[in-house]
Protein backbone atom coordinates (compact mmCIF):
# COMPACT_ATOMS: atom_id res chain seq x y z
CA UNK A 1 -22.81 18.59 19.00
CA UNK A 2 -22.41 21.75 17.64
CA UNK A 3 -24.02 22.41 13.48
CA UNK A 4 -24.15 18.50 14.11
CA UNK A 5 -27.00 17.76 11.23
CA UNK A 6 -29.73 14.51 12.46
CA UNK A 7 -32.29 13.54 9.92
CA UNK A 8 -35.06 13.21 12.58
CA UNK A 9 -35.61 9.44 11.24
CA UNK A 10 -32.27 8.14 12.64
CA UNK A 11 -31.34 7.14 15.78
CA UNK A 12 -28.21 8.68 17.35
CA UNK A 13 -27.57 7.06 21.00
CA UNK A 14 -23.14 8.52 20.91
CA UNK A 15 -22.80 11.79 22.79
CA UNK A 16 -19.65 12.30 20.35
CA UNK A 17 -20.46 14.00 17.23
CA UNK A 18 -18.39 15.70 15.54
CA UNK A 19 -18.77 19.07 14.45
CA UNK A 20 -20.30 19.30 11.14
CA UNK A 21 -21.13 15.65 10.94
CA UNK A 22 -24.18 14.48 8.99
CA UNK A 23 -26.43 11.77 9.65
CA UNK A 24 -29.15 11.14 7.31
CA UNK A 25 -32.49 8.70 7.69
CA UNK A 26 -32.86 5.40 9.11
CA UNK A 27 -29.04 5.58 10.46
CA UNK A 28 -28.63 3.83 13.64
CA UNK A 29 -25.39 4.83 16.12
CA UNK A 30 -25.08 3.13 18.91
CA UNK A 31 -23.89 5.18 22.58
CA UNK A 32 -20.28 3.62 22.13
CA UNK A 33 -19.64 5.00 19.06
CA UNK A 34 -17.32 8.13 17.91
CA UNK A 35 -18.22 10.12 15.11
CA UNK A 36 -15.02 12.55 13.81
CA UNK A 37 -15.91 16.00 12.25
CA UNK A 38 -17.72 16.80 8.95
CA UNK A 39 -18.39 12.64 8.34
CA UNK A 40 -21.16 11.63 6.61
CA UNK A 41 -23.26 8.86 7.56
CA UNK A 42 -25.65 8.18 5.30
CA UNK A 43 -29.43 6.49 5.02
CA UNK A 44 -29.24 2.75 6.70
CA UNK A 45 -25.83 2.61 7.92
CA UNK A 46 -25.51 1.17 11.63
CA UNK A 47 -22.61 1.62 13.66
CA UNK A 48 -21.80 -0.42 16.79
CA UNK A 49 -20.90 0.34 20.30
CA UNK A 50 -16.86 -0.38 19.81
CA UNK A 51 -16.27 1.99 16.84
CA UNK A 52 -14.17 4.26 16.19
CA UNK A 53 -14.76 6.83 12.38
CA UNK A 54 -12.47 9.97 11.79
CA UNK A 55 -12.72 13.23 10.55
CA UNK A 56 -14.62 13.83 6.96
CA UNK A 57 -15.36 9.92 6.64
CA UNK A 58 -18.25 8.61 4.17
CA UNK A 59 -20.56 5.87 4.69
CA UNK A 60 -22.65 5.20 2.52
CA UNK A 61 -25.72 3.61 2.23
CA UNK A 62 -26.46 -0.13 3.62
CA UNK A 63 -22.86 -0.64 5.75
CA UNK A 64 -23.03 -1.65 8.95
CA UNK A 65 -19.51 -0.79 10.84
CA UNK A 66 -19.59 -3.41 13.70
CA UNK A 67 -17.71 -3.73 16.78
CA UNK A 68 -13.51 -3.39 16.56
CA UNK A 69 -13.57 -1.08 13.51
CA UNK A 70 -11.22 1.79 13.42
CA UNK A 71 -11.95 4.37 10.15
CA UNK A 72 -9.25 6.68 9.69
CA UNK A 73 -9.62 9.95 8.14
CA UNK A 74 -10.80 10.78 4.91
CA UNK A 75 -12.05 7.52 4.64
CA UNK A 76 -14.50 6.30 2.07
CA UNK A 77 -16.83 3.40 2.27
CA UNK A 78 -18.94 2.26 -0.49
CA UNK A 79 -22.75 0.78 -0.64
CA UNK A 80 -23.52 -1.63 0.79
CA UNK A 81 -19.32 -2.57 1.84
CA UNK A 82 -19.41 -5.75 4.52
CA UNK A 83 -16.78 -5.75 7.64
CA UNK A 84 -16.48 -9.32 9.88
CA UNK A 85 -15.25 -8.88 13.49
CA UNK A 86 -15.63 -12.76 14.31
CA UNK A 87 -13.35 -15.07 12.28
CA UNK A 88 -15.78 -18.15 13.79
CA UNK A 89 -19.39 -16.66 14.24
CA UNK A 90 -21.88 -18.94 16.34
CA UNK A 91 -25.56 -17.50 17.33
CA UNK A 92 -25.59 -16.39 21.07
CA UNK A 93 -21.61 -17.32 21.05
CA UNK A 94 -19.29 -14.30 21.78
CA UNK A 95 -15.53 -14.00 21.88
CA UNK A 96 -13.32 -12.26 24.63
CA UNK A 97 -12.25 -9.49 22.11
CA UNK A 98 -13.83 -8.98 18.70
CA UNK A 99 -11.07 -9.06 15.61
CA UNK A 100 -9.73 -5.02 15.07
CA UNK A 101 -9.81 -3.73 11.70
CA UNK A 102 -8.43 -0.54 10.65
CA UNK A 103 -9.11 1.62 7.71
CA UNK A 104 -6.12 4.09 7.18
CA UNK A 105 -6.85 7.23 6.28
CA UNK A 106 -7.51 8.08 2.71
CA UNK A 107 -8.50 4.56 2.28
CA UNK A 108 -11.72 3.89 0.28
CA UNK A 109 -13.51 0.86 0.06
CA UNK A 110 -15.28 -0.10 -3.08
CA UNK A 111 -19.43 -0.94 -3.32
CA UNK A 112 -20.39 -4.49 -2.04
CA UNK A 113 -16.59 -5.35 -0.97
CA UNK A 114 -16.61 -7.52 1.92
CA UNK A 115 -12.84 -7.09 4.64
CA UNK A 116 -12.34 -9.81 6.68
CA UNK A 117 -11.20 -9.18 10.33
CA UNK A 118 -8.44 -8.27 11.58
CA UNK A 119 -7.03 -6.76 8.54
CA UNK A 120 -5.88 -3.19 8.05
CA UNK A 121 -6.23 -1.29 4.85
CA UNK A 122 -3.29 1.00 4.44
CA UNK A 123 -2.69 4.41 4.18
CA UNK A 124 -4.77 5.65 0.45
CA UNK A 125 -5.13 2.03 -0.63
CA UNK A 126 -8.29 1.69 -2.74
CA UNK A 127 -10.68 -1.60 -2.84
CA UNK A 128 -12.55 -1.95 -5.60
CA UNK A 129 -16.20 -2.61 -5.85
CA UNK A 130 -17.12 -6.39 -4.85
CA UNK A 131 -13.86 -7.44 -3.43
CA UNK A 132 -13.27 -9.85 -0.73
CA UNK A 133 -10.49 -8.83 1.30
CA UNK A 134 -8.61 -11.47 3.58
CA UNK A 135 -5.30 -10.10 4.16
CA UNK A 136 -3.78 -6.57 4.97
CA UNK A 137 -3.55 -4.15 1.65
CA UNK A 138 -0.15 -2.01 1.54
CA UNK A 139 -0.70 1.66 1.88
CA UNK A 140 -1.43 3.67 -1.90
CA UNK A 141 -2.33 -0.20 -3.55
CA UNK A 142 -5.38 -1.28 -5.56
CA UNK A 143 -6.77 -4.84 -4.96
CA UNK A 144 -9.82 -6.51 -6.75
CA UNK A 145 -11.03 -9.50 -7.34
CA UNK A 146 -11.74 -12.90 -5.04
CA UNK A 147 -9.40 -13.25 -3.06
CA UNK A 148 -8.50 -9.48 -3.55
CA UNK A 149 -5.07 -8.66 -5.12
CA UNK A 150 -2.62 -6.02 -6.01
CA UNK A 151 -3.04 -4.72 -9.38
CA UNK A 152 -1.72 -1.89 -9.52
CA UNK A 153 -1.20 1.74 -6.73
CA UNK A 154 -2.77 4.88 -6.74
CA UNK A 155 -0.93 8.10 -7.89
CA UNK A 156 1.83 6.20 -9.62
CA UNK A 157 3.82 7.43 -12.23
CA UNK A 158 4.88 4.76 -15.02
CA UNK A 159 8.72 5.19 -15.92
CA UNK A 160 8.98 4.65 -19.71
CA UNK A 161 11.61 1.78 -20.18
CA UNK A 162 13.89 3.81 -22.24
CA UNK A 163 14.98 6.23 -19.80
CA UNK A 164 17.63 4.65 -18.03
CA UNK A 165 21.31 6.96 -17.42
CA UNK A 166 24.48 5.32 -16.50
CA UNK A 167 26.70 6.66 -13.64
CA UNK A 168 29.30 8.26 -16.06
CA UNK A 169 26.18 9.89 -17.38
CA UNK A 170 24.77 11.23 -14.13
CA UNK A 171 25.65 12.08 -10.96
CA UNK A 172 25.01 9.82 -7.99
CA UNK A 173 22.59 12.15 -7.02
CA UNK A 174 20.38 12.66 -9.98
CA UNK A 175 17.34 10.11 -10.14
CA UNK A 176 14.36 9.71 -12.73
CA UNK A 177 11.95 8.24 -10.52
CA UNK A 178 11.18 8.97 -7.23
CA UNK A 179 14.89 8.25 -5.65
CA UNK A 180 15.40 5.57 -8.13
CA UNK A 181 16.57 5.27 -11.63
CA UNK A 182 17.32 2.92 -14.01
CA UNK A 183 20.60 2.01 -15.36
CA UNK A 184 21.74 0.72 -18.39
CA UNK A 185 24.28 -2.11 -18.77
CA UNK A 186 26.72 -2.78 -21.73
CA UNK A 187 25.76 -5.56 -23.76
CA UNK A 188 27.13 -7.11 -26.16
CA UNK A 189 25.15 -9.99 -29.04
CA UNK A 190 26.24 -11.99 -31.55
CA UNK A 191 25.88 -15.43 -32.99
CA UNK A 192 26.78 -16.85 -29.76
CA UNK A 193 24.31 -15.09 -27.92
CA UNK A 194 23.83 -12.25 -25.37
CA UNK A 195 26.22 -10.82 -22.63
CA UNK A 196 25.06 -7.52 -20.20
CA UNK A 197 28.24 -6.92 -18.25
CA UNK A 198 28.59 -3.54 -15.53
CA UNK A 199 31.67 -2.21 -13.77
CA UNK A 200 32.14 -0.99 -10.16
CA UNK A 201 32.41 3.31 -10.62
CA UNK A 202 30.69 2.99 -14.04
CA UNK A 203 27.55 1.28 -15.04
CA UNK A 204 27.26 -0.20 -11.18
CA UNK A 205 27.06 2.64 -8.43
CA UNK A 206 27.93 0.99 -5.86
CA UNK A 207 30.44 -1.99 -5.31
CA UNK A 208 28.02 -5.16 -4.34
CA UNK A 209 29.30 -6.95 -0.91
CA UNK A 210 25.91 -9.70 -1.19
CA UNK A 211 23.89 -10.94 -4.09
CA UNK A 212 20.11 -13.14 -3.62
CA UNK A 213 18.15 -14.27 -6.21
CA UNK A 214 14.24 -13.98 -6.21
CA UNK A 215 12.37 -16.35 -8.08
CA UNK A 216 9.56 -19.02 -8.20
CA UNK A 217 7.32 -16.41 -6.90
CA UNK A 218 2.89 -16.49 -6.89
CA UNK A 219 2.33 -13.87 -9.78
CA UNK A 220 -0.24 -12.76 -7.22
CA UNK A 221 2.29 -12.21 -4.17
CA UNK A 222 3.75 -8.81 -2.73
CA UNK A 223 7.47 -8.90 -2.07
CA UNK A 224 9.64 -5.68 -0.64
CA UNK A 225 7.54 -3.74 0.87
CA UNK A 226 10.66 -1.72 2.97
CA UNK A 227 13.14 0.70 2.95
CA UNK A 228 16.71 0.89 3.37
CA UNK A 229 18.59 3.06 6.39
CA UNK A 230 21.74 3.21 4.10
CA UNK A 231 21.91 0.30 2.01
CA UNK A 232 22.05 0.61 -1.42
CA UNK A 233 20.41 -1.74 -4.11
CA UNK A 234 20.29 -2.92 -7.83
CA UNK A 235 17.43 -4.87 -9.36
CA UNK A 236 17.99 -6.86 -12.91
CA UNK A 237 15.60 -9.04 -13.88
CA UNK A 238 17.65 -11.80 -15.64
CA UNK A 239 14.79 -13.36 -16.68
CA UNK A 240 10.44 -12.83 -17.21
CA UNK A 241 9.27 -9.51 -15.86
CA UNK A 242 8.85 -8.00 -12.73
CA UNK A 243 7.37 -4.49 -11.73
CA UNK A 244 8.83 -2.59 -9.01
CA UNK A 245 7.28 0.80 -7.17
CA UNK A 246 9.58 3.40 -5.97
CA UNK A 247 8.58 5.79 -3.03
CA UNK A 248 10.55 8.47 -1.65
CA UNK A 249 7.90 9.74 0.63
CA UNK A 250 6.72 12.13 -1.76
CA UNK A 251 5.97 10.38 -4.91
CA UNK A 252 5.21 7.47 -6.31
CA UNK A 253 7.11 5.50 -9.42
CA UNK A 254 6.38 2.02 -11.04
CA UNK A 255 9.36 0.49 -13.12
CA UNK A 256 8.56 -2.53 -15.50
CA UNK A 257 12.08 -4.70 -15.25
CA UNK A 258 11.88 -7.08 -18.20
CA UNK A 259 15.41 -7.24 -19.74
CA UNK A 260 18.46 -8.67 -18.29
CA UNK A 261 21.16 -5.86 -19.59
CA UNK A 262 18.91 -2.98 -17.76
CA UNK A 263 18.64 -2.38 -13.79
CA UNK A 264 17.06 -0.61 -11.02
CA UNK A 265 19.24 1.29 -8.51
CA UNK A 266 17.33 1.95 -5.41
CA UNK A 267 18.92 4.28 -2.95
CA UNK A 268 18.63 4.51 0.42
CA UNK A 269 15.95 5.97 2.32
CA UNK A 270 13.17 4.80 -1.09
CA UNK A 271 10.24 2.75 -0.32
CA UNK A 272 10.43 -0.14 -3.23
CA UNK A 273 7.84 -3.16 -3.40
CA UNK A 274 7.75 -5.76 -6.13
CA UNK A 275 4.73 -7.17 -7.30
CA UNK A 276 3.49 -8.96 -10.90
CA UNK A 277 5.98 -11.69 -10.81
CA UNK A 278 5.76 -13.28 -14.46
CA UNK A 279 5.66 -16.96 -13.57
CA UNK A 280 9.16 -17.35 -14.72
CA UNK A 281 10.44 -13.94 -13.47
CA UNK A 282 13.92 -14.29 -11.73
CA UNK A 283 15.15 -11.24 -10.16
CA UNK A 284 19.09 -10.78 -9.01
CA UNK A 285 19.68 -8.22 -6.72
CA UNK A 286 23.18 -6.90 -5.38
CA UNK A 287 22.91 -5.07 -2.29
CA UNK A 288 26.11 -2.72 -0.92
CA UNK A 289 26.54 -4.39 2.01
CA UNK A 290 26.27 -7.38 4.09
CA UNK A 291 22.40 -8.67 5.19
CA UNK A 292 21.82 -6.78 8.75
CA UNK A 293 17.87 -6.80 9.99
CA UNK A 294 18.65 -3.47 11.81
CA UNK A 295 18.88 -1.56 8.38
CA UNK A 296 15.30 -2.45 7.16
CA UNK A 297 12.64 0.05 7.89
CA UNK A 298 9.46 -2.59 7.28
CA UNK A 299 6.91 -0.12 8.60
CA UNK A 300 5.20 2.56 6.19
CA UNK A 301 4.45 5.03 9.10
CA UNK A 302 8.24 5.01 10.18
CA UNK A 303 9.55 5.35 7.05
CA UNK A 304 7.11 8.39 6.18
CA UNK A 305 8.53 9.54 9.82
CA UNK A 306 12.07 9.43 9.19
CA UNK A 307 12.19 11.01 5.60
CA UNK A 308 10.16 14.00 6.41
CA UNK A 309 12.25 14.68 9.30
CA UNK A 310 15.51 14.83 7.31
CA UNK A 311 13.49 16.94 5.13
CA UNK A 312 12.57 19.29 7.96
């Protein structure tokens, strides 16, 4: 346990310390536990037998990490921050396997928030102060609130609305936004109303083989949430509003779709999620090819895999 700091009023039972760890007064770590390097575990925090903290994690005061945890690196945790391992507690009742929950690292958990088990907090997600957590939270998003939900991610970018280009006016390659861009349509009003139109090899980059329609959906749900291996995409919200994040592995862009004559092309190989449904959003998108479940990539940690391996 070497330059391993113990306030002499806590009680460390774990042989594995990490290097540079700190654990200040009235902490309590059971012999189970593993401690990562340069973590701070600060005044009244107990940790259980089963647990598992990474490198240059912070606990504050008051938590109490219990049996089936898994803390990431760089992981914060807030006052006083609750974590259930039993979905059906009974005194002197135990189950065969306590409920894992993992914190991803860069996650931080907000003061007084309480994460239900068996959930995992994704990859920089942030939840803020007195949320109550029941299901997973996609990597980079903010939830709040009871039940939590998505408002919002971290280190997003907001694309103003204006600054769509048509193919004619850029190259395929060219994007404003993190892989994606938007893309304006023709359209055409008059007395008898509205009409956005798009041709194949002009306003539409791609010539759609499959068209769904999204709609009806909770203003609270998450939809998306994958990439493409080489299917190509465009999103037009015919109707209500709709935000959409792009991710290319490297950065992070939020579109707001609310007009019918404007889209969102999403390459391949971009991480896009849609969340904020107006009540009476309906989204339309065309897709380049025919539905195949082999060309999703539904998993974060794959996708980050696969585009920083292309990029060597």
């Amino acid at each position: 346990m070497s330059e391993v700091f113990i306030h002499p009023q806590a009680i460390v039972e774990a042989p594995e310390i990490g290097e540079r760890s700190r654990v200040w007064a009235f902490a309590h770590i059971l012999s189970g536990a593993q401690i990562g390097r340069d973590a701070n575990v600060c005044d009244h925090v107990f940790i259980e037998n089963d647990v598992i903290v990474g490198d240059r994690a912070t606990i504050k005061s008051g938590v109490q990490l219990w049996d089936g945890l898994r803390v990431g690196d760089d992981v914060f945790i807030g006052p006083n921050a609750s974590f259930v391992n039993d979905a059906f507690p009974r005194s002197k009742r135990y189950p065969e396997m306590f409920l894992q929950t993992t914190l991803r690292n860069g996650c931080s958990i907000g003061a007084g928030a309480t994460v239900l088990g068996g959930i995992t907090i994704g990859e920089e997600a942030m939840v803020g102060a007195g949320a109550v957590v029941t299901r997973d939270v996609p990597p980079f998003a903010i939830v709040a609130g009871n039940p939590a939900r998505i408002r919002g991610y971290v280190d997003t970018d907001r694309m103003p609305v204006n600054e769509a280009v048509t193919r004619s006016s850029a190259p395929s390659s060219a994007s404003n936004g993190a892989g994606a861009r938007l893309i304006d349509l023709n359209s055409v009003s008059d007395l008898r109303g509205r009409l956005a139109a798009g041709e194949v090899g002009d306003q539409l980059p791609f010539a759609p083989k499959r068209m769904f329609l999204v709609y009806d959906v909770p203003s609270a749900e998450v939809r998306g949430q994958h990439a493409h291996r080489t299917l190509e995409q465009l999103l037009i919200c015919v109707h209500g509003t709709v935000s959409v994040v792009a991710d290319d592995g490297t950065e992070r862009v939020e579109f707001e779709l609310n007009k019918p004559e404007q889209g969102l092309y999403i390459p391949p190989e971009v991480w896009a999620i849609q969340y904020g449904y107006s009540r009476d959003a309906v989204l339309m998108v065309l897709a380049s090819d025919q539905y195949d479940p082999d060309e999703y990539i539904r998993d974060y940690d794959d996708f980050k895999q696969i585009v920083t391996a292309k990029r060597g």
